[in-house]
N, C-alpha and C. Protein backbone atom coordinates (compact mmCIF):
# COMPACT_ATOMS: atom_id res chain seq x y z
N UNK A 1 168.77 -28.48 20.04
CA UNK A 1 168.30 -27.36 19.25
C UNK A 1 169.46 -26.82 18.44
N UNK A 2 168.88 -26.27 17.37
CA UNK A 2 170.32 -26.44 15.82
C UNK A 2 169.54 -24.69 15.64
N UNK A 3 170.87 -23.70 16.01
CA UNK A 3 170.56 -22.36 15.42
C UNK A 3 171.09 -22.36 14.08
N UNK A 4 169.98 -21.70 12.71
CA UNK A 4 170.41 -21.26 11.81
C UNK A 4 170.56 -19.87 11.45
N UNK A 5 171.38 -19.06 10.79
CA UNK A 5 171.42 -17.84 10.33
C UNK A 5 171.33 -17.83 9.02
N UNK A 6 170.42 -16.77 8.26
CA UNK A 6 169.81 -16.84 7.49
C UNK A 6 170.02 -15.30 7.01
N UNK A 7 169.33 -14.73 5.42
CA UNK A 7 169.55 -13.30 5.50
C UNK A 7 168.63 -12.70 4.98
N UNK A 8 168.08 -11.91 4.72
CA UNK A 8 166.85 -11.55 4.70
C UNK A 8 166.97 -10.47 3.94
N UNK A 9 166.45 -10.11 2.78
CA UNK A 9 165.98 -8.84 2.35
C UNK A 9 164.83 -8.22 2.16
N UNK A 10 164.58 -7.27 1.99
CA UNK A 10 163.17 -6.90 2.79
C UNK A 10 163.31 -5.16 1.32
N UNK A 11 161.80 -5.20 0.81
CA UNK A 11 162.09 -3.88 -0.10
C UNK A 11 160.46 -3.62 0.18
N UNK A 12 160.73 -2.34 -0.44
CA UNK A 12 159.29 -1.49 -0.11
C UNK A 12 158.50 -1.52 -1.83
N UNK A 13 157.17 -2.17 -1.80
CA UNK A 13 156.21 -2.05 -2.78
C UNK A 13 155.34 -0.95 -2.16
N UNK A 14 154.06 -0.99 -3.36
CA UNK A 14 153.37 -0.42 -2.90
C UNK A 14 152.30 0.02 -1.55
N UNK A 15 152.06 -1.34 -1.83
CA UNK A 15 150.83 -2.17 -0.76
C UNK A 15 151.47 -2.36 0.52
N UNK A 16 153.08 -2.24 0.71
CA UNK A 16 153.87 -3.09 2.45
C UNK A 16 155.15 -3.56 1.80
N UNK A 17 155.47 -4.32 2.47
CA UNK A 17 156.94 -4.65 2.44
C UNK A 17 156.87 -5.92 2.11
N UNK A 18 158.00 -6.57 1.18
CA UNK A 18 158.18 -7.75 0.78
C UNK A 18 159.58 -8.19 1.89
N UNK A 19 159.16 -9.49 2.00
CA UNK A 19 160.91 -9.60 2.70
C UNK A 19 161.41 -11.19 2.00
N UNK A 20 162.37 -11.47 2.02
CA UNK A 20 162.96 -12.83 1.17
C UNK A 20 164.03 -13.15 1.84
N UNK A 21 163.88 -15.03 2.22
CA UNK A 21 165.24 -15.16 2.83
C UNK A 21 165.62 -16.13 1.16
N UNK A 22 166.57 -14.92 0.69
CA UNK A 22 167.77 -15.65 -0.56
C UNK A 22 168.03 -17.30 -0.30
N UNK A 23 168.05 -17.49 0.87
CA UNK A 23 169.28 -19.41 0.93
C UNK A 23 168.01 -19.95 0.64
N UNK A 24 166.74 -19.44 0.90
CA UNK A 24 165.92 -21.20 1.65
C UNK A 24 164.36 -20.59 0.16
N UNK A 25 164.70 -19.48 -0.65
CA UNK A 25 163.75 -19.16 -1.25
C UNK A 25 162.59 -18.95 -0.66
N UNK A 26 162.38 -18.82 0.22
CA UNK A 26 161.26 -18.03 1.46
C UNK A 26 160.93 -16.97 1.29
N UNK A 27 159.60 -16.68 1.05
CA UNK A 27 159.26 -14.65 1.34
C UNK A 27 157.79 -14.69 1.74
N UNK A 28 157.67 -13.48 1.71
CA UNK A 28 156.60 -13.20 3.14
C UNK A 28 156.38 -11.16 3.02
N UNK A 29 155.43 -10.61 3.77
CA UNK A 29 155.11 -9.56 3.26
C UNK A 29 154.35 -9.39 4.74
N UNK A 30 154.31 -7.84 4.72
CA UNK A 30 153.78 -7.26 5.67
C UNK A 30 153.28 -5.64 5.30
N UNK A 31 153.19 -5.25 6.14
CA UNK A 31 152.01 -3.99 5.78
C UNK A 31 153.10 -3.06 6.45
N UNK A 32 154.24 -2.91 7.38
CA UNK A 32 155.37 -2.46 7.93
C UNK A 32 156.48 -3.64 7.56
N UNK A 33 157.63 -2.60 7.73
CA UNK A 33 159.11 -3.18 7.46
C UNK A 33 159.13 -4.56 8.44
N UNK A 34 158.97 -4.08 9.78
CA UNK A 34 158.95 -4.84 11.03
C UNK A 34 158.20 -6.21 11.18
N UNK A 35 156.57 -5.96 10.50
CA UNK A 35 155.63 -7.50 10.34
C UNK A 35 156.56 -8.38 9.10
N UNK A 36 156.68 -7.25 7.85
CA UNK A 36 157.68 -8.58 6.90
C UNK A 36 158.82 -9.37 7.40
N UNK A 37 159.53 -8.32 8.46
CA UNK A 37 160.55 -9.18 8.94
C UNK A 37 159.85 -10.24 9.85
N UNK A 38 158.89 -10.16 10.79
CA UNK A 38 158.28 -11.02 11.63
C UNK A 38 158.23 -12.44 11.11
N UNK A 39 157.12 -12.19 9.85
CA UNK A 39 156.53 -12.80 8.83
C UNK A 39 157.25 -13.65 8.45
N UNK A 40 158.56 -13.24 7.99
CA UNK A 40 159.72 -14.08 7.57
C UNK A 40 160.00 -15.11 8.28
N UNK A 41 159.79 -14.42 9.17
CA UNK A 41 161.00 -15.30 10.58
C UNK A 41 159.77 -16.52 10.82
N UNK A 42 158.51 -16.32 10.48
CA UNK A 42 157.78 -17.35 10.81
C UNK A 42 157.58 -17.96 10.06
N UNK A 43 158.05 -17.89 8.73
CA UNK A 43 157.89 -18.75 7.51
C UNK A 43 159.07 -19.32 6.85
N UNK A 44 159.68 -19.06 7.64
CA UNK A 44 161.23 -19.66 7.96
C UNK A 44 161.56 -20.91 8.61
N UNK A 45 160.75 -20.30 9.97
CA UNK A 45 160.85 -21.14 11.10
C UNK A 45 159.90 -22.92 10.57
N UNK A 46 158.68 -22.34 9.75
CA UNK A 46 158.08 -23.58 9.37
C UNK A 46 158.64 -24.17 7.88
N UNK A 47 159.03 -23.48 7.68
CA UNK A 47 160.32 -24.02 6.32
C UNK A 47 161.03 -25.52 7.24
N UNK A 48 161.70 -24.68 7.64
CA UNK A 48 162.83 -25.80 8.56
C UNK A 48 162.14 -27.22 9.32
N UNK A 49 161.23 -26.72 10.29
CA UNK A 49 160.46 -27.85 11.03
C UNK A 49 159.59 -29.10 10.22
N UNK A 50 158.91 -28.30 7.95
CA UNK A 50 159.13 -29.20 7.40
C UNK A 50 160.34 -29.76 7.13
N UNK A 51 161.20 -29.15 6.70
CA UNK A 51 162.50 -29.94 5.80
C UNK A 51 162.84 -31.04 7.34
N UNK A 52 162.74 -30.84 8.18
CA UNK A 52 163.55 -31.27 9.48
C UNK A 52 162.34 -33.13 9.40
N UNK A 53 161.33 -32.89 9.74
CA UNK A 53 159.98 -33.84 9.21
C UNK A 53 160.66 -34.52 8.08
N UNK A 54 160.59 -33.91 7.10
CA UNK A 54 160.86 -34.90 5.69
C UNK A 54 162.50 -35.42 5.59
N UNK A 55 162.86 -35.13 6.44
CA UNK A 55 164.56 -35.69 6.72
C UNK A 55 165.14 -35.19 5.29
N UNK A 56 165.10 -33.63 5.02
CA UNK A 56 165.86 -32.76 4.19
C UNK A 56 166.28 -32.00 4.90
N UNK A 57 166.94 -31.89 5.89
CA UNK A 57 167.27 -30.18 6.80
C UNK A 57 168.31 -30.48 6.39
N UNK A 58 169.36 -31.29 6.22
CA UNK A 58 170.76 -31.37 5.63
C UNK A 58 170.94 -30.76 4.11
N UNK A 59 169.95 -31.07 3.20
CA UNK A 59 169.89 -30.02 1.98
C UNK A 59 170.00 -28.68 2.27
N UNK A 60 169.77 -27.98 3.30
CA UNK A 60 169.69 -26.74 3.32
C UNK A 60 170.69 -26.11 4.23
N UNK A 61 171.15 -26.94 4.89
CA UNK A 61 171.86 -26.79 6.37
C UNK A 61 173.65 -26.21 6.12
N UNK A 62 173.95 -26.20 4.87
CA UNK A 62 175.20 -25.58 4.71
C UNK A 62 174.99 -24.18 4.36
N UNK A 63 173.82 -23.61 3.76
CA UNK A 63 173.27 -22.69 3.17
C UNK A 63 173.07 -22.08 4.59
N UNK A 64 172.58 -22.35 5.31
CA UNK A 64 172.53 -21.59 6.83
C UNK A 64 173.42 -22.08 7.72
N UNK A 65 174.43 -22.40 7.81
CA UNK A 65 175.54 -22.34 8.88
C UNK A 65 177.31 -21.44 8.01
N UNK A 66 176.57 -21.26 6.84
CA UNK A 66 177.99 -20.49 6.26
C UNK A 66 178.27 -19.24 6.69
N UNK A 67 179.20 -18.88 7.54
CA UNK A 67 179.50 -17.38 7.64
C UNK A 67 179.95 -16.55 6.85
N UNK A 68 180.61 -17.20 5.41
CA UNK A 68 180.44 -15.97 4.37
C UNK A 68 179.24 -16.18 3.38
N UNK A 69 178.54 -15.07 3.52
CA UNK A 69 177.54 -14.43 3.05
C UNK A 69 177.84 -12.57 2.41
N UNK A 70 177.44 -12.82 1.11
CA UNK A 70 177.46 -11.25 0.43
C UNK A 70 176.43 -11.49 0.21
N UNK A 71 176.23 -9.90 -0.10
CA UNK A 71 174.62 -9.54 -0.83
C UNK A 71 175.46 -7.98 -1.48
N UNK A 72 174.90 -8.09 -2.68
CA UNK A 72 175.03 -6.88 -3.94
C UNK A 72 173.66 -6.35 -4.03
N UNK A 73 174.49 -5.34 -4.57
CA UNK A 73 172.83 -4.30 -5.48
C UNK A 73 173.31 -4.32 -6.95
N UNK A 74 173.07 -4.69 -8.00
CA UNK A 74 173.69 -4.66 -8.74
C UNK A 74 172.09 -4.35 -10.03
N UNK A 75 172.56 -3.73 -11.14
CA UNK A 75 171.73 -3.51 -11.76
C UNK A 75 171.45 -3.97 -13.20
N UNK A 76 170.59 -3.86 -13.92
CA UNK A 76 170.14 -5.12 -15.39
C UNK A 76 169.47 -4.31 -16.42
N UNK A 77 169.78 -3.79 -17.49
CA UNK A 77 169.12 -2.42 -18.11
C UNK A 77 167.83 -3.35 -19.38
N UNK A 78 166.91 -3.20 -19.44
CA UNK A 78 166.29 -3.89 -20.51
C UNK A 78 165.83 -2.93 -21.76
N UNK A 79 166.37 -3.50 -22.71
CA UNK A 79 165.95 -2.69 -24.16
C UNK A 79 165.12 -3.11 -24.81
């Protein structure tokens, strides 16, 4: 068994919560902060078990074993 770490952002719409894992382009939504994160984690989990099937988990597998990871807020003005 191969642990990955992954990162997750998670923002508030109207309707619930969006959550996104950035490395693997994954997102997922919930009606609480807590189900999007769930949500994630389970659409994550079947992310991998395909790529792992189609003998791609190595495409993705540096993207989740890197311990440096940033995340910005950074902003984009449109005119």
């Amino acid at each position: 068994m191969k642990v990955f770490e992954y990162t997750a952002v998670v923002w508030k719409e109207t309707e619930g919560y969006v959550s996104k894992c950035s490395e693997l382009g994954v997102a997922s939504y919930g009606a609480s902060f807590n189900q999007a994160v769930s949500n994630l984690r389970e659409a994550v989990e079947l992310y991998l078990e395909n790529a792992k099937e189609l003998d791609l988990i190595e495409d993705v597998e540096e993207s989740l074993t890197s311990k440096e990871k940033f995340t910005a807020h950074l902003e984009a003005t449109l005119l």
